[in-house]
C-alpha atoms as a PDB file:
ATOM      1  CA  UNK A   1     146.302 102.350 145.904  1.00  0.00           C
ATOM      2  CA  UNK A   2     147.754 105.274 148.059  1.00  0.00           C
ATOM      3  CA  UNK A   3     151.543 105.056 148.828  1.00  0.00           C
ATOM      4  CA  UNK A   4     151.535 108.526 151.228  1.00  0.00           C
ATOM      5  CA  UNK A   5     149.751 109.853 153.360  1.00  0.00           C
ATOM      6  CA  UNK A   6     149.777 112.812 154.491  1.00  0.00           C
ATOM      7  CA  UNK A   7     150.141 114.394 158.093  1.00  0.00           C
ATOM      8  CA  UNK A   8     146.604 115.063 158.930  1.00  0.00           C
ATOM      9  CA  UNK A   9     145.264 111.787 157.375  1.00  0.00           C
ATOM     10  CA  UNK A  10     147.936 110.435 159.614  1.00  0.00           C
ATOM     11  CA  UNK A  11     146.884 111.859 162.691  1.00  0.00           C
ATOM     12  CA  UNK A  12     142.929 111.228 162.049  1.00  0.00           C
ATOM     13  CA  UNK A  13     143.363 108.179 161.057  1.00  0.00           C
ATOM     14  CA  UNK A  14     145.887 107.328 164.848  1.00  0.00           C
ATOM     15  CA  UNK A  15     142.762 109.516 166.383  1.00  0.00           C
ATOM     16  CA  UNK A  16     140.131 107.377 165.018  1.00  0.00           C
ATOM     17  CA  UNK A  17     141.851 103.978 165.762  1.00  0.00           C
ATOM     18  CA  UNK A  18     142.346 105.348 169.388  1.00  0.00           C
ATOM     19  CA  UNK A  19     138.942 106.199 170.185  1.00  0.00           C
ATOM     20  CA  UNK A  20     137.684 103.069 168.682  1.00  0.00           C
ATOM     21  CA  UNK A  21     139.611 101.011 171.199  1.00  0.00           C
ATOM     22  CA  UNK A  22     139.008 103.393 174.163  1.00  0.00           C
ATOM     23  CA  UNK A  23     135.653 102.921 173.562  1.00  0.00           C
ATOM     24  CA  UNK A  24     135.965  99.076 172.760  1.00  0.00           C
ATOM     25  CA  UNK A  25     137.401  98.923 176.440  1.00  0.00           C
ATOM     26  CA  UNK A  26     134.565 100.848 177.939  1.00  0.00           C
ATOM     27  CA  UNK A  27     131.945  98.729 176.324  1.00  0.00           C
ATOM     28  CA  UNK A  28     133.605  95.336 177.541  1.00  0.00           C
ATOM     29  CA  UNK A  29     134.104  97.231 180.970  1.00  0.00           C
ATOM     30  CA  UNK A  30     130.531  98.196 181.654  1.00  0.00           C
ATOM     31  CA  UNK A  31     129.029  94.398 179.949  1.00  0.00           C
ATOM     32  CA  UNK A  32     131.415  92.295 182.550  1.00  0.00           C
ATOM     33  CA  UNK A  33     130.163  94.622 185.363  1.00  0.00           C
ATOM     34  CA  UNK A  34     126.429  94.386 184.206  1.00  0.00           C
ATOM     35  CA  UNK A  35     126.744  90.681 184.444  1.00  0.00           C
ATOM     36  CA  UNK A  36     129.099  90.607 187.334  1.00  0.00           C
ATOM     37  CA  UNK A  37     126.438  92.398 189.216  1.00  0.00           C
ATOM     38  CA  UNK A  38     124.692  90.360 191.857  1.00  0.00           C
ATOM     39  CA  UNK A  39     122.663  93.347 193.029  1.00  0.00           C
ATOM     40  CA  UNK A  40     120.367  93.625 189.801  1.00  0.00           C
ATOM     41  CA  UNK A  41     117.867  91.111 188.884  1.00  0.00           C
ATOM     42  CA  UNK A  42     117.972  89.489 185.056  1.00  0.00           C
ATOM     43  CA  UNK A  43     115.534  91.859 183.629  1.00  0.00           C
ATOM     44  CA  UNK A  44     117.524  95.338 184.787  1.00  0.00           C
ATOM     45  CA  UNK A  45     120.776  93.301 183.164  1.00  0.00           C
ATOM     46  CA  UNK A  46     118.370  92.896 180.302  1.00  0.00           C
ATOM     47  CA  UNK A  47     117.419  96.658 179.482  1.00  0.00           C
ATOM     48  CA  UNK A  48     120.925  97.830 180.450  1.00  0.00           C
ATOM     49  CA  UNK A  49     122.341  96.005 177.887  1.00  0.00           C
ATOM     50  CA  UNK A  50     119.814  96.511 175.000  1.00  0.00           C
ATOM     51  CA  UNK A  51     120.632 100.586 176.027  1.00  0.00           C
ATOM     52  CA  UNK A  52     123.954  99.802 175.727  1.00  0.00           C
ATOM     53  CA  UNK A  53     124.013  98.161 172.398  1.00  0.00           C
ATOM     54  CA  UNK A  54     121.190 100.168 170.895  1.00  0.00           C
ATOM     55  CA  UNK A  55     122.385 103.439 172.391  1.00  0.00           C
ATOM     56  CA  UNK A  56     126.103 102.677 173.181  1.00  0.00           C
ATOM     57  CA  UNK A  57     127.544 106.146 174.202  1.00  0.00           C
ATOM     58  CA  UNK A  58     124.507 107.249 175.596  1.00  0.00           C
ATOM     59  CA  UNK A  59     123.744 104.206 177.331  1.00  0.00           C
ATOM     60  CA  UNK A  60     127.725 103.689 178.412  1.00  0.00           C
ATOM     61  CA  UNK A  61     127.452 107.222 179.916  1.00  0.00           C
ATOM     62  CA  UNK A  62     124.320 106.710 181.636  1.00  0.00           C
ATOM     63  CA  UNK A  63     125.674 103.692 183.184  1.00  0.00           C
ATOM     64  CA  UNK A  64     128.655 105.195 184.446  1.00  0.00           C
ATOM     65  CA  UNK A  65     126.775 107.854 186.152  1.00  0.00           C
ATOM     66  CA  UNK A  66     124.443 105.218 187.704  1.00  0.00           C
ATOM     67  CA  UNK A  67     126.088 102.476 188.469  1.00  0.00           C
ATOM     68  CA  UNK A  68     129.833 103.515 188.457  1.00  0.00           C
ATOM     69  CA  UNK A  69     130.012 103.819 191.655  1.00  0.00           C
ATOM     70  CA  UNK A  70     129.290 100.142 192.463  1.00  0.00           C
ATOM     71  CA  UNK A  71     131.743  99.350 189.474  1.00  0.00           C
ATOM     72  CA  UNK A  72     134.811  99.587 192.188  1.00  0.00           C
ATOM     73  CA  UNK A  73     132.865  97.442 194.967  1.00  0.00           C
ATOM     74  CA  UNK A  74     132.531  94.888 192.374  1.00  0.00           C
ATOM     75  CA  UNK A  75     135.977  94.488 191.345  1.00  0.00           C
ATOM     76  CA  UNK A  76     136.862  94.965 195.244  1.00  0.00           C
ATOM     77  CA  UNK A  77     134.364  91.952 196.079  1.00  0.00           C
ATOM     78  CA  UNK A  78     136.077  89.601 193.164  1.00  0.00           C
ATOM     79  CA  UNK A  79     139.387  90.262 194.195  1.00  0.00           C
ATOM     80  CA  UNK A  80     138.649  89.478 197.699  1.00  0.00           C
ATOM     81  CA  UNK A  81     137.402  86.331 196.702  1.00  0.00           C
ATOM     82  CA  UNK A  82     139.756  84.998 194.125  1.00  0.00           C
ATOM     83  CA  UNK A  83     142.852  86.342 196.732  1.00  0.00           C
ATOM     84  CA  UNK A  84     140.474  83.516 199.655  1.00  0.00           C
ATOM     85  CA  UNK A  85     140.126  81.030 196.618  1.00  0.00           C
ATOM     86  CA  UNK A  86     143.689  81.176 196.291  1.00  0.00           C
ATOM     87  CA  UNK A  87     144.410  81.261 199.513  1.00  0.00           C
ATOM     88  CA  UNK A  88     142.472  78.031 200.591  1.00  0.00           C
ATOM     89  CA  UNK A  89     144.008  76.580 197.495  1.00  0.00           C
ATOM     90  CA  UNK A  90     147.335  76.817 198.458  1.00  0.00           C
ATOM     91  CA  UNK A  91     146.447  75.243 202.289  1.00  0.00           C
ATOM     92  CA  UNK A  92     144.568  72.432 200.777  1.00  0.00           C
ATOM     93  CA  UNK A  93     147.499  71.372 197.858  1.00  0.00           C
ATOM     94  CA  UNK A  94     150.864  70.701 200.583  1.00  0.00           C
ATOM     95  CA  UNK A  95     151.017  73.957 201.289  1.00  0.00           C
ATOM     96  CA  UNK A  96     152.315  73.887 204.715  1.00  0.00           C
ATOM     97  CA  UNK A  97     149.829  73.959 207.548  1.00  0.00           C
ATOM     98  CA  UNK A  98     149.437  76.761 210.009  1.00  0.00           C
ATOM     99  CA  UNK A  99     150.854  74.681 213.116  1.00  0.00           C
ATOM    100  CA  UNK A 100     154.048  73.702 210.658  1.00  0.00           C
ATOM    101  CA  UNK A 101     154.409  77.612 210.028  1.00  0.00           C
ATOM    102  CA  UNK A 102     154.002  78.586 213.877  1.00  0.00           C
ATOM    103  CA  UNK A 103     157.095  75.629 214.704  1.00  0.00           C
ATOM    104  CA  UNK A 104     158.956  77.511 212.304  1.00  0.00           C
ATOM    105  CA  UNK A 105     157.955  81.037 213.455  1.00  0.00           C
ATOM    106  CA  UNK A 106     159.149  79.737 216.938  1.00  0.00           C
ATOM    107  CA  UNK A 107     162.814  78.298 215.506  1.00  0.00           C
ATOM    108  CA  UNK A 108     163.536  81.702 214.059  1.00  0.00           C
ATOM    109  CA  UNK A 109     162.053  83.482 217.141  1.00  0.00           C
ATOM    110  CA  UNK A 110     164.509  81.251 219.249  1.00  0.00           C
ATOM    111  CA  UNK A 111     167.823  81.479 217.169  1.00  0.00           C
ATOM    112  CA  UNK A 112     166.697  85.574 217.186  1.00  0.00           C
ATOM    113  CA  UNK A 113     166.528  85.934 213.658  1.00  0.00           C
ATOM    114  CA  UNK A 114     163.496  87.548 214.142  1.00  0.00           C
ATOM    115  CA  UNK A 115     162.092  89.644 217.058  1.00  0.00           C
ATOM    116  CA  UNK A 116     159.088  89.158 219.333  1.00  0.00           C
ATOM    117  CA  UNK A 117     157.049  91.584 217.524  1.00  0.00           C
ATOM    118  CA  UNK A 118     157.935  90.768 214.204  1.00  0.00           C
ATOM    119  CA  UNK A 119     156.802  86.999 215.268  1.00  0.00           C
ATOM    120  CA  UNK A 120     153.786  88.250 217.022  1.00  0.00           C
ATOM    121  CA  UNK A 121     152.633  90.238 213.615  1.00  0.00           C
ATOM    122  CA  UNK A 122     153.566  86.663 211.727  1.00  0.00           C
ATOM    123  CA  UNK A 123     151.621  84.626 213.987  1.00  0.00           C
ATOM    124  CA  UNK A 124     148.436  87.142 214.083  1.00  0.00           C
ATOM    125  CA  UNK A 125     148.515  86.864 210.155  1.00  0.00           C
ATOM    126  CA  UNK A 126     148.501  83.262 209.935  1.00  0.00           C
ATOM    127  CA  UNK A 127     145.819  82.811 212.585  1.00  0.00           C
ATOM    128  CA  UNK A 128     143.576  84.868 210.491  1.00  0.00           C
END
């Protein structure tokens, strides 16, 4: 067994371990958006990920340049969606209701702790 190492095998071996997990990332990046992707039918998931795993840079590049445009939109669509799941979660568990949150808009409105325009940018945000 080796007790040193030296510089260099030090530094390739820190190289190697951080391409392997760049790359690791990529791969798990481009398989969740292949099946995250509403837009492509089961057989196009299909052959994208056989390139991928038969061809993985090749096939990781390739989808990049393809598809990673629509990579963003998809992670734009699921936030939107979890942030409305979350939001309709939180109205439907005792969350207070809009009309409780408007009686209380007015109350701060009315002692002046807050300003007509600050309560008119309150109310439009809970009415939406």
């Amino acid at each position: 067994m080796k007790l040193s190492w030296s510089q260099n095998e030090v530094f390739w071996t820190v190289l190697q371990i951080t391409c392997f997990l760049t790359l690791l990332g990529l791969y798990l990046l481009v398989f969740r958006d292949i099946f995250r992707s509403h837009d492509i039918g089961g057989a196009a998931k299909m052959i994208w990920v056989v390139f991928v795993i038969f061809l993985p840079l090749l096939g990781v590049l390739l989808y990049l340049i393809t598809r990673g445009g629509k990579m963003t939109q998809h992670n734009i669509d699921v936030a939107v969606a979890e942030a409305a799941a979350v939001k309709q979660h939180h109205r439907s568990t005792g969350g207070t209701s809009t009309i409780d949150e408007l009686e209380r808009l007015e109350g701060l409105k009315g002692r002046g702790v807050i300003t007509d325009a600050e309560f008119d940018s309150q109310k439009a945000l809970l009415l939406a």
